[in-house]
Protein backbone atom coordinates (compact mmCIF):
# COMPACT_ATOMS: atom_id res chain seq x y z
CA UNK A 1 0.00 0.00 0.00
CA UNK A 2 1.38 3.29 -0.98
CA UNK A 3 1.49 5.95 2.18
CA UNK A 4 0.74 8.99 1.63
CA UNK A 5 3.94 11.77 2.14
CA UNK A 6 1.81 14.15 3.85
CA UNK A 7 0.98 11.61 6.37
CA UNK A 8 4.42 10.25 6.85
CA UNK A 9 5.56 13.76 7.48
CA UNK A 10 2.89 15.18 9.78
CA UNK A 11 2.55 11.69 11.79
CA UNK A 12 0.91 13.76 14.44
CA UNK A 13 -2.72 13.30 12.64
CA UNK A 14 -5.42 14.33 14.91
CA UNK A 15 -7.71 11.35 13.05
CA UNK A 16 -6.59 9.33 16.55
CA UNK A 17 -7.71 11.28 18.87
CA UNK A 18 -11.17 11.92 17.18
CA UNK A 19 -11.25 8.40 16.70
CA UNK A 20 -10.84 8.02 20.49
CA UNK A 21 -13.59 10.56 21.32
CA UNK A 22 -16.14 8.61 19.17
CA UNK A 23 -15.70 5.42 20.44
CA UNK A 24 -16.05 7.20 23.98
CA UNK A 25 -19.74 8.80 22.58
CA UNK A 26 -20.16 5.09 20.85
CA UNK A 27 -19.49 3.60 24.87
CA UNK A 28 -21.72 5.96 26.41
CA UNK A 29 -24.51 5.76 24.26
CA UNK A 30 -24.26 1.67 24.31
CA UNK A 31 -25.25 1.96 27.69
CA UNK A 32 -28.57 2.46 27.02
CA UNK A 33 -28.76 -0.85 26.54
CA UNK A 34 -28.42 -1.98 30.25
CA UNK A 35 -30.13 0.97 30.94
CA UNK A 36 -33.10 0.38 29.99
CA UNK A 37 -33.03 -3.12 30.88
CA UNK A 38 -32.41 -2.18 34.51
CA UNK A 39 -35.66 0.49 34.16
CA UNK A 40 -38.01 -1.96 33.18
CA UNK A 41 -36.90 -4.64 36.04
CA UNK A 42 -37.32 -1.62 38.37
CA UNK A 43 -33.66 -2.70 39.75
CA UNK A 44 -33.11 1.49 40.96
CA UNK A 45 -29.53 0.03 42.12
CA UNK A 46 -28.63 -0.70 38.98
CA UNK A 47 -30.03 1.60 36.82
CA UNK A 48 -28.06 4.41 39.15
CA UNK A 49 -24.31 2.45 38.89
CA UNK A 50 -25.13 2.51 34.76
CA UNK A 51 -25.94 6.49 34.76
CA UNK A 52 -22.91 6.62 36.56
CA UNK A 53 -20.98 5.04 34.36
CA UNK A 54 -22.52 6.86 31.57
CA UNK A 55 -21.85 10.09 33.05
CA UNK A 56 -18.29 9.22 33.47
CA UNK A 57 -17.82 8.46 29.94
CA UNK A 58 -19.67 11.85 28.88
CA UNK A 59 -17.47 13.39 30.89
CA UNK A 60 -14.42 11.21 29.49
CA UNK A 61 -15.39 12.43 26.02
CA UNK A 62 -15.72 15.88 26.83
CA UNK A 63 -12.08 15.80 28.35
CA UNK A 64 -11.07 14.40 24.40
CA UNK A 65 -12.79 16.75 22.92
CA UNK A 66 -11.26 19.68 24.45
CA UNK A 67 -7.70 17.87 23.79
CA UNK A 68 -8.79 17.64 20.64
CA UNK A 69 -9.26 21.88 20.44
CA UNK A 70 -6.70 22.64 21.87
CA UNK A 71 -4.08 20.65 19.93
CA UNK A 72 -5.48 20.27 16.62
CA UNK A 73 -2.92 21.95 14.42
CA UNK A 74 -3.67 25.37 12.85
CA UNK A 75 -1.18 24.90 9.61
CA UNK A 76 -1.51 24.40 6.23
CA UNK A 77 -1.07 20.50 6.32
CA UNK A 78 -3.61 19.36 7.84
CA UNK A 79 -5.46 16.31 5.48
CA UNK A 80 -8.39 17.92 5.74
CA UNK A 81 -10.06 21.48 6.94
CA UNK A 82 -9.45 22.34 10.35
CA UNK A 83 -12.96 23.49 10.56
CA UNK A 84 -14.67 20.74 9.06
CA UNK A 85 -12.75 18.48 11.98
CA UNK A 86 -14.13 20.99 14.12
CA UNK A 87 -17.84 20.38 13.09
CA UNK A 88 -17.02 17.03 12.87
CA UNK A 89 -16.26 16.42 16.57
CA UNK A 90 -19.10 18.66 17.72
CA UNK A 91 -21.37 16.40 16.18
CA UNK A 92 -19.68 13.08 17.60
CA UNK A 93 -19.90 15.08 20.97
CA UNK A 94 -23.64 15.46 20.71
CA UNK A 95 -24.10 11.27 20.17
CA UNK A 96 -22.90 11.04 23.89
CA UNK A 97 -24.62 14.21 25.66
CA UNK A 98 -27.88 12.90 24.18
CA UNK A 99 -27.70 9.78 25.87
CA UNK A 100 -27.06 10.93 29.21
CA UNK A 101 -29.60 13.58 28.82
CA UNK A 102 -31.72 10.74 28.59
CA UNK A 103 -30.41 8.28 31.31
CA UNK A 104 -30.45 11.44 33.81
CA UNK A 105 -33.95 12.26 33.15
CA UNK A 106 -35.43 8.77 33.84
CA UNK A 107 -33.24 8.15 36.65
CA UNK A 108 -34.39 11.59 38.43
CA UNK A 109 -38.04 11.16 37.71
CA UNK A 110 -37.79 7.25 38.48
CA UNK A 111 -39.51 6.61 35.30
CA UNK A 112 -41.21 3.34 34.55
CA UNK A 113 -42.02 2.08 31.41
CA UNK A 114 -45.48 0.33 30.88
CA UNK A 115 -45.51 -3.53 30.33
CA UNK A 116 -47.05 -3.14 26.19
CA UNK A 117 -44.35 -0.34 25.60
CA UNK A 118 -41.23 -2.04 27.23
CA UNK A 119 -40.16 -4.68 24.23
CA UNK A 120 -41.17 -1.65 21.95
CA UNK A 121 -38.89 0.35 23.41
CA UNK A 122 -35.67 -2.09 24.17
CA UNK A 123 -35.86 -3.16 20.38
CA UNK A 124 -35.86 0.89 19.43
CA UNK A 125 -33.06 1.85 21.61
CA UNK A 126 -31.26 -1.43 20.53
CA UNK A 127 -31.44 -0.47 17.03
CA UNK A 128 -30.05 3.31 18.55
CA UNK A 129 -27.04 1.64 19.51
CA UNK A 130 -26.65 0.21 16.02
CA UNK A 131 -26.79 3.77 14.37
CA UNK A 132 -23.82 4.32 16.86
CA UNK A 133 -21.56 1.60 16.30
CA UNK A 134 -22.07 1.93 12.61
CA UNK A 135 -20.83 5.74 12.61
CA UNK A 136 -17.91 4.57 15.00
CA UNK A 137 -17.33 2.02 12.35
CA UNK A 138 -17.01 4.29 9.74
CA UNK A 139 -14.93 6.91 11.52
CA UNK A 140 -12.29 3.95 11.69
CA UNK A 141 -11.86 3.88 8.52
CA UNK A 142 -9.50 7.16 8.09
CA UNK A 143 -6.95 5.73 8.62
CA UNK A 144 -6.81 3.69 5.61
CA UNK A 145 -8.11 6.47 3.75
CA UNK A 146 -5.14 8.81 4.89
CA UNK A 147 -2.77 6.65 4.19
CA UNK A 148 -3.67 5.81 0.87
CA UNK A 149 -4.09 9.79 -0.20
CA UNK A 150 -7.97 9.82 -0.35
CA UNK A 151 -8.02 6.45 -2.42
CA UNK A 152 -11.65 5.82 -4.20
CA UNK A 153 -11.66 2.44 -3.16
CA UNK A 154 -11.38 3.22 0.57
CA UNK A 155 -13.74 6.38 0.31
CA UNK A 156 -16.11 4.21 -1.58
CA UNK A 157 -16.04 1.43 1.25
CA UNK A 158 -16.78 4.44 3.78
CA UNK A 159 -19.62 6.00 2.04
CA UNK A 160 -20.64 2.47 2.05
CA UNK A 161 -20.43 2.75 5.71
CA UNK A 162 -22.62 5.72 5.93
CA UNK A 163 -25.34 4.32 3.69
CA UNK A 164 -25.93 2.02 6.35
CA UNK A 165 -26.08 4.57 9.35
CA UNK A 166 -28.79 6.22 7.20
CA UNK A 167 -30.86 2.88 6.88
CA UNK A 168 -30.59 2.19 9.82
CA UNK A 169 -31.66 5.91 11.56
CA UNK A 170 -34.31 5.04 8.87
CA UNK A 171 -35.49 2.22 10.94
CA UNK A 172 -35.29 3.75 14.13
CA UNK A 173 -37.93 6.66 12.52
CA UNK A 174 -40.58 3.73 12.11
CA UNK A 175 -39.50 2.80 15.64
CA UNK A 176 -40.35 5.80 17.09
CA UNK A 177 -43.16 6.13 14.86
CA UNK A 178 -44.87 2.67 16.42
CA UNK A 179 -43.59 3.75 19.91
CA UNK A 180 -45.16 6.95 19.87
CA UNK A 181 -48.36 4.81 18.68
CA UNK A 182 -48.63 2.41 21.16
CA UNK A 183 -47.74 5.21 24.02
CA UNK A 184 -50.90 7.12 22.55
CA UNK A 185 -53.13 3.99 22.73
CA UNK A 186 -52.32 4.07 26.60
CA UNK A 187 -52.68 7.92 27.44
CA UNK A 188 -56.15 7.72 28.85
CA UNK A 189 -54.97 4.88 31.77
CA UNK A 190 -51.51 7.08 32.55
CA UNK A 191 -50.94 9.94 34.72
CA UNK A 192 -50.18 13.06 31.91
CA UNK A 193 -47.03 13.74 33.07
CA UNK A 194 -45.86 10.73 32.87
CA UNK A 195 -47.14 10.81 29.17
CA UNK A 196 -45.54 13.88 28.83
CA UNK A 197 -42.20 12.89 29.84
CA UNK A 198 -42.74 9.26 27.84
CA UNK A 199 -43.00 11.05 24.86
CA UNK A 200 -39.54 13.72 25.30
CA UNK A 201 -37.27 10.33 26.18
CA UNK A 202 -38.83 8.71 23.03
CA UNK A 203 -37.77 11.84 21.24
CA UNK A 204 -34.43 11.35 22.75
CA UNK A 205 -34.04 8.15 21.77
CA UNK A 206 -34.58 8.77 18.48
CA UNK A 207 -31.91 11.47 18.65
CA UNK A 208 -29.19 9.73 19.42
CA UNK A 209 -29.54 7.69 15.91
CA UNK A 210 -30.13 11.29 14.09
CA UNK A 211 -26.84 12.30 15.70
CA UNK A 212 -25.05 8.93 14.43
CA UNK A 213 -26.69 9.93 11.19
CA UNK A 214 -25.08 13.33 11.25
CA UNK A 215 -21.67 11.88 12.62
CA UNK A 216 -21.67 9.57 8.75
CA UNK A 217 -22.75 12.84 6.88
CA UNK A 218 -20.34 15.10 8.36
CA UNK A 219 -17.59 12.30 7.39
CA UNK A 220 -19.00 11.77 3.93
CA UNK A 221 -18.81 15.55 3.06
CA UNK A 222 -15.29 16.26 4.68
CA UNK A 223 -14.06 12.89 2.19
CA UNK A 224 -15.66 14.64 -0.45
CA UNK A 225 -13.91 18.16 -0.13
């Protein structure tokens, strides 16, 4: 494989540590998982230690994205626009903030999730997670693009990548969709607050795979500068 010169001279690529930063978002948001598992059994314990743990990697990623800033270089020889790294990391940054927005809510309400809407919901935010891992999947793939000088084989494998992020934040829109149906189909028997706040965290949910969506765009338009 043929390295790219601008690579081998500037080894110093900040690719790494933005790399780093979304697999931190990827880690936080994969928590939902357990999360929500831990809501429906009612197991409080547990569903405090995971929005601990979640709000440790938030935290964790926010620390990477400020050493990110802060060293990203300001020359000329950079791969690819400063600013479009820039925009870039915001949007990984948002993957992982949305997902403890949403374990913090439910823990500090002490939100339950009724019996017809929790399958519903696990498959949704399961398919979430997917959106995630796919983006984080993609993002690894720089890399070999850098290295090769912005081959089209390797961009073509990415945008590949991000085709699939998009079908699958597709899927998570008829999620929601169903979710929000078979909340509705229950308002009458549940207090409306607790409607009220059903509805934002299904919102949320959705979210995070519009992020992951955003996190494969971004990527696909800074390859194609």
């Amino acid at each position: 494989m043929s390295i790219n010169p601008f690579v081998s001279l500037f080894g110093r690529s900040p690719i790494g540590p933005m790399q780093q930063h979304i697999a931190k978002a990827h880690e936080c948001a994969s928590n939902l998982i357990p999360f929500f598992q831990a809501v429906i059994a009612e197991d409080w314990e547990q569903v405090e230690r995971v929005q601990q743990t979640m709000s440790n990697l938030e935290k964790d990623a926010d620390k990477l994205k400020r050493n990110v800033r802060m060293h990203l270089p300001k020359s000329l020889f950079l791969p690819v626009p400063r600013s479009d790294l820039l925009e870039l990391l915001s949007v990984q940054d948002k993957v992982a903030n949305r997902a403890k927005d949403i374990a913090g809510l439910m823990l500090g309400r002490k939100m339950t999730i009724p019996q017809p809407l929790q399958l519903p919901i696990l498959t949704f935010v399961q398919r979430t997670v997917d959106a995630s891992a796919q983006a984080l999947k993609a993002m690894n793939e720089l890399n070999d693009i850098l290295e090769t000088g912005f081959g089209s084989r390797e961009i073509s494998r990415v945008t590949e990548m991000v085709e699939i992020v998009e079908d699958i934040e597709q899927d998570t829109d008829r999620m929601q969709v169903e979710v929000r149906r078979g909340l509705f189909a229950l308002e009458k028997d549940l207090p409306p607050v607790d409607v009220m706040f059903l509805y934002t965290i299904i919102e949320w949910i959705g979210d995070v795979a519009d992020r992951a969506e955003r996190v494969g765009n971004r990527l696909e338009q800074l390859l194609a500068r």
